[in-house]
C-alpha atoms as a PDB file:
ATOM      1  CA  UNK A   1     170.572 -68.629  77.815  1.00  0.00           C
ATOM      2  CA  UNK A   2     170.237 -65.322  79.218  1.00  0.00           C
ATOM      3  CA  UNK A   3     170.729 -64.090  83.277  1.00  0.00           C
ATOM      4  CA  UNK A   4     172.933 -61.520  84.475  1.00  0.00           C
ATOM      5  CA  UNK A   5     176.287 -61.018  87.005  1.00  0.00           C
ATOM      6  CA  UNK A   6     176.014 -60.187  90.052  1.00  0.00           C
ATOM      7  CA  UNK A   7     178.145 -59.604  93.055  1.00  0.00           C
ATOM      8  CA  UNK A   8     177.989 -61.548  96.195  1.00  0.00           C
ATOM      9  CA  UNK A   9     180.339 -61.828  99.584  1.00  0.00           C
ATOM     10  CA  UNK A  10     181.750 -65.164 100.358  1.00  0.00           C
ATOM     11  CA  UNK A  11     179.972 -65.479 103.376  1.00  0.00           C
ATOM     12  CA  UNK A  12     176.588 -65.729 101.606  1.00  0.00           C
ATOM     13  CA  UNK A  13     178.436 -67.451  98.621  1.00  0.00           C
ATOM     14  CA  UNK A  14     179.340 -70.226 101.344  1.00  0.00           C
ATOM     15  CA  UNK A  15     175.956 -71.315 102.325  1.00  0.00           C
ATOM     16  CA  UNK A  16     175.056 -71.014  98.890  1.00  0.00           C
ATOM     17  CA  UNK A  17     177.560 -73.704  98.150  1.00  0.00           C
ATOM     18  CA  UNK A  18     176.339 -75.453 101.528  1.00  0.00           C
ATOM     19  CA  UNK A  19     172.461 -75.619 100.328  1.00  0.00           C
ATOM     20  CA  UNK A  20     171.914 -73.470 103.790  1.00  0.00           C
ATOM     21  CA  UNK A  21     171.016 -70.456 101.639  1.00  0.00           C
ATOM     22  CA  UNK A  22     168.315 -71.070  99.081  1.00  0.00           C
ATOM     23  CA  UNK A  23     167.321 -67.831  97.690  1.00  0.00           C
ATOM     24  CA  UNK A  24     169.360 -65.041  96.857  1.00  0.00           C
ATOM     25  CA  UNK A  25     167.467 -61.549  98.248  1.00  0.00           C
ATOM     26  CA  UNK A  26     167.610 -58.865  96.018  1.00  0.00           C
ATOM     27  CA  UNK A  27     165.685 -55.633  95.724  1.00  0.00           C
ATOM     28  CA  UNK A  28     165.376 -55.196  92.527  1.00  0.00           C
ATOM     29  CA  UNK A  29     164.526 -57.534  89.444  1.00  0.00           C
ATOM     30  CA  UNK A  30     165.841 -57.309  85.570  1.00  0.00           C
ATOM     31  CA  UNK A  31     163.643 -56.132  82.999  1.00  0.00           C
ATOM     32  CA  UNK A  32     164.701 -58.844  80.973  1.00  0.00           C
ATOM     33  CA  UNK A  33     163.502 -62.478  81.907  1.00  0.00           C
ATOM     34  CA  UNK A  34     166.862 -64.157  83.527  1.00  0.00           C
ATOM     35  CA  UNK A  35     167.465 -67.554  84.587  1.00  0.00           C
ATOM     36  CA  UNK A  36     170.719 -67.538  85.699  1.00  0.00           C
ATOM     37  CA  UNK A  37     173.260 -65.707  87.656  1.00  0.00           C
ATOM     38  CA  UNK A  38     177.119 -66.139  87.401  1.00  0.00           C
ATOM     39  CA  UNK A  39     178.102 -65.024  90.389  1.00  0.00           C
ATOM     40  CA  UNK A  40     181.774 -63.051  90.855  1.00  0.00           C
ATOM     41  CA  UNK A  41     182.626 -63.712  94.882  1.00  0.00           C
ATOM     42  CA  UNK A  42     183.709 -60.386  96.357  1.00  0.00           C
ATOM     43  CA  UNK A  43     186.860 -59.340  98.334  1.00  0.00           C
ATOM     44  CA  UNK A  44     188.932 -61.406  99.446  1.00  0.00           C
ATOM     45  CA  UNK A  45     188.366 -64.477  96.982  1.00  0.00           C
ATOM     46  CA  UNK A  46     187.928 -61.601  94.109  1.00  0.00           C
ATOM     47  CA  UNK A  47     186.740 -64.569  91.442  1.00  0.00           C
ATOM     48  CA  UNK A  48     183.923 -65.740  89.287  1.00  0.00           C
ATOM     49  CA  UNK A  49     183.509 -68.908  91.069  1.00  0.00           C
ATOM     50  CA  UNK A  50     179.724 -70.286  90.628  1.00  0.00           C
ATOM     51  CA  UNK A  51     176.690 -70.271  87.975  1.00  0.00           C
ATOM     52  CA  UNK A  52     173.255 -70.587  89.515  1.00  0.00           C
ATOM     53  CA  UNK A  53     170.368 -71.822  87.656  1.00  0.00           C
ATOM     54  CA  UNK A  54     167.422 -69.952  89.202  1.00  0.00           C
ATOM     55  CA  UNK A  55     163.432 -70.922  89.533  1.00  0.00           C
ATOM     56  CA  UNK A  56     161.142 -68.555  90.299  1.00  0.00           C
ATOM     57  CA  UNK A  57     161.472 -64.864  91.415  1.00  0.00           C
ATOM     58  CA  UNK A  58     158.817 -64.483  94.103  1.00  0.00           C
ATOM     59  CA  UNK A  59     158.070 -60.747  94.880  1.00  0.00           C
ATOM     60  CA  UNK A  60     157.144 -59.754  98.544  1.00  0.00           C
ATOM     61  CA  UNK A  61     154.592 -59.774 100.073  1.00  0.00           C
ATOM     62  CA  UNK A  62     154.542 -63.330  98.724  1.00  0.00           C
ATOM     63  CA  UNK A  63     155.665 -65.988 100.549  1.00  0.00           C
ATOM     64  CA  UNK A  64     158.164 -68.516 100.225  1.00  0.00           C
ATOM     65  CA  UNK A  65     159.539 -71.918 102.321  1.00  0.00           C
ATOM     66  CA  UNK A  66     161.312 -70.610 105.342  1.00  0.00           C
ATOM     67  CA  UNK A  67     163.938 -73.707 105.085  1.00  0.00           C
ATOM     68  CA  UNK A  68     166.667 -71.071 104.670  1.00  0.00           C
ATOM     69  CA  UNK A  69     169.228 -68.671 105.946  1.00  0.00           C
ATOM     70  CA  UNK A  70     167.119 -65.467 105.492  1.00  0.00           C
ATOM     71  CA  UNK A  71     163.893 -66.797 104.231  1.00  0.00           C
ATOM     72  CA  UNK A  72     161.812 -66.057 107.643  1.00  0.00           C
ATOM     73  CA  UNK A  73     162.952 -62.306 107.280  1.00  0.00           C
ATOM     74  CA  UNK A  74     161.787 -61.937 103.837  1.00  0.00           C
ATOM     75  CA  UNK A  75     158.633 -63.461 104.824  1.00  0.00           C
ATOM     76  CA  UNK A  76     157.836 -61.169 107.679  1.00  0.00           C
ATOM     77  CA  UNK A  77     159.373 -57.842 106.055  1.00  0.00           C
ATOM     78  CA  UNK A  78     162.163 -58.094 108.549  1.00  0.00           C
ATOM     79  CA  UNK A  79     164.802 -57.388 106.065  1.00  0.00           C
ATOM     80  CA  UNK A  80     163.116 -54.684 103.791  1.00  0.00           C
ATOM     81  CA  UNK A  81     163.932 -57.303 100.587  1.00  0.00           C
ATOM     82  CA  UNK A  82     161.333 -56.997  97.597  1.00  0.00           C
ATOM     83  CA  UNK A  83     162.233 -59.896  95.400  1.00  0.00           C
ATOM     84  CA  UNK A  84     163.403 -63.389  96.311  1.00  0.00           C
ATOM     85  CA  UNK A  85     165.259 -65.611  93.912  1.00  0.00           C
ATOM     86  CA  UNK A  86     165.010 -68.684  94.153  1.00  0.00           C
ATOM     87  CA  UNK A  87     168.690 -71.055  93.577  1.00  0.00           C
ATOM     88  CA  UNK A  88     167.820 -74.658  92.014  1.00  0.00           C
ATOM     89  CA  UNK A  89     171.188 -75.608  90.615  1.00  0.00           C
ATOM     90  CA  UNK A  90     174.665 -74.593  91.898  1.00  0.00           C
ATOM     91  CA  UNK A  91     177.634 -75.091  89.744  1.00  0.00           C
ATOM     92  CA  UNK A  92     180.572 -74.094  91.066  1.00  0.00           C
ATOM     93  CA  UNK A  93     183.893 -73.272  88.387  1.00  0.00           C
ATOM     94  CA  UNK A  94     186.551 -75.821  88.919  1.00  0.00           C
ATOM     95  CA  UNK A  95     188.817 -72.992  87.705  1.00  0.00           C
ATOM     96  CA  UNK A  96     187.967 -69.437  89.331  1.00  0.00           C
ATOM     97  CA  UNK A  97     188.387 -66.880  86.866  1.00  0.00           C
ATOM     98  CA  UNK A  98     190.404 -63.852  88.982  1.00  0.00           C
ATOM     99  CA  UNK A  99     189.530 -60.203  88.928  1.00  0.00           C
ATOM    100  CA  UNK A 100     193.005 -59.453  87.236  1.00  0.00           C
ATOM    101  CA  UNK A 101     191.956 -61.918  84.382  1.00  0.00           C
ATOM    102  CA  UNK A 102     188.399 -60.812  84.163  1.00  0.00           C
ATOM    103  CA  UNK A 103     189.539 -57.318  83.290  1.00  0.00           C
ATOM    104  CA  UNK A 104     192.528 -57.761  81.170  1.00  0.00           C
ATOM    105  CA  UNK A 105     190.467 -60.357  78.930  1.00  0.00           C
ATOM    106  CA  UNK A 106     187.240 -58.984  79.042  1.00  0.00           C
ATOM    107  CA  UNK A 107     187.786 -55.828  80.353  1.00  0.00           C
ATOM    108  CA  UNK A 108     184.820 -56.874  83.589  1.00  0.00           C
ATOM    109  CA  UNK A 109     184.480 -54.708  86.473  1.00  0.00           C
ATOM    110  CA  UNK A 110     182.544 -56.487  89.154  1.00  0.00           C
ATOM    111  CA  UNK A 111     179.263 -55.367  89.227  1.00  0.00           C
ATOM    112  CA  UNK A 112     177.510 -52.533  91.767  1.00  0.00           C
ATOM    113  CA  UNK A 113     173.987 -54.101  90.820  1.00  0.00           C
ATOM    114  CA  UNK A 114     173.812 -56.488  88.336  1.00  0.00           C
ATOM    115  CA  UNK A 115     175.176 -56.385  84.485  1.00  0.00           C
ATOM    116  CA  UNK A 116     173.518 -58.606  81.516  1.00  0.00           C
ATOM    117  CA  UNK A 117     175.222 -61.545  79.605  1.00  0.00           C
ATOM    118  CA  UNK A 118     174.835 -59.573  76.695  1.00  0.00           C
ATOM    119  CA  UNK A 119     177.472 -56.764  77.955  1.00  0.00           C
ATOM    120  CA  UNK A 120     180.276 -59.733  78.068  1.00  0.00           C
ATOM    121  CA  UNK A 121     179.314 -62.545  75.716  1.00  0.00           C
ATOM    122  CA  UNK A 122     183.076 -63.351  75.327  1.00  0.00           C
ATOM    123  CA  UNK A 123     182.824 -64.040  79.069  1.00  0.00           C
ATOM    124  CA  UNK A 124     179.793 -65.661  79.218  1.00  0.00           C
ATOM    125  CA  UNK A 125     180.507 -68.262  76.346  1.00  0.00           C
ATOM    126  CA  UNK A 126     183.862 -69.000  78.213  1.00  0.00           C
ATOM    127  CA  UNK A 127     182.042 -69.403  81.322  1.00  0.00           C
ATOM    128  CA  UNK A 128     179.288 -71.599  80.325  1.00  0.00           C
ATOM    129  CA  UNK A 129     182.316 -74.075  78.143  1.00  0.00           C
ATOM    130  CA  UNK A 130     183.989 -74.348  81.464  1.00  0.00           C
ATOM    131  CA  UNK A 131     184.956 -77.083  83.639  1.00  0.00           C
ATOM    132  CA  UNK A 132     182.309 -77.542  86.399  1.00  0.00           C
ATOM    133  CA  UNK A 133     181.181 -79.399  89.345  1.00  0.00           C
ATOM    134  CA  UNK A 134     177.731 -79.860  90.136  1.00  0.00           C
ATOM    135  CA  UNK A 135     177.176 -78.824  93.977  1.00  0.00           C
END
């Protein structure tokens, strides 16, 4: 199991959870292989609220379906995005874990760009043995 954290702002975390939003943009892309991202929701839900099991990264100018908030403007170079991942499963923590927890516990800080499972296994392990539902 490997992936990393990211940061994301509940408006985009919403049509995430609404299948509206089917690839996360991103302009950059781990040198280690991921496939998944546990996503920590920004101000002002301040959480860890979903894992996302990811299928391909698709780097632009490649193309990909345009049955998405976003997609068209990654296909046409609109936004400036270089990679495009792509969200096949959304599960979403039936317990958030809060930004006071996350840093007393396991002393997380929400991350800028993106942090490795590797830098808080503690977390991860938790996170992966929670309670989930399948969205």
């Amino acid at each position: 199991m490997n992936g990393i954290y990211v940061s994301i702002y509940p408006k985009h975390t919403n049509n995430i959870e609404k299948k509206l939003k089917n690839y996360e943009f991103r302009n950059y892309i781990p040198k280690k292989e991921i496939e998944y991202l546990i996503v920590y929701e920004t101000v002002p839900t301040c959480a860890i609220k979903y894992i996302i099991k990811l299928g391909d990264i698709v780097k632009y100018p490649d193309k990909i379906k345009e049955n998405g908030i976003g997609n068209k403007e990654f296909n046409t170079g609109e936004k400036n995005i270089k990679y495009a991942y792509e969200i096949k499963e959304i599960k979403k923590l039936l317990n958030p874990i809060s930004l006071k927890e996350l840093k007393e516990k396991y002393g997380f800080m929400p991350p800028q760009g993106y942090a490795y499972f590797d830098k808080y296994e503690e977390l991860t392990k938790d996170i992966f043995n929670s309670k989930v539902i399948n969205l």
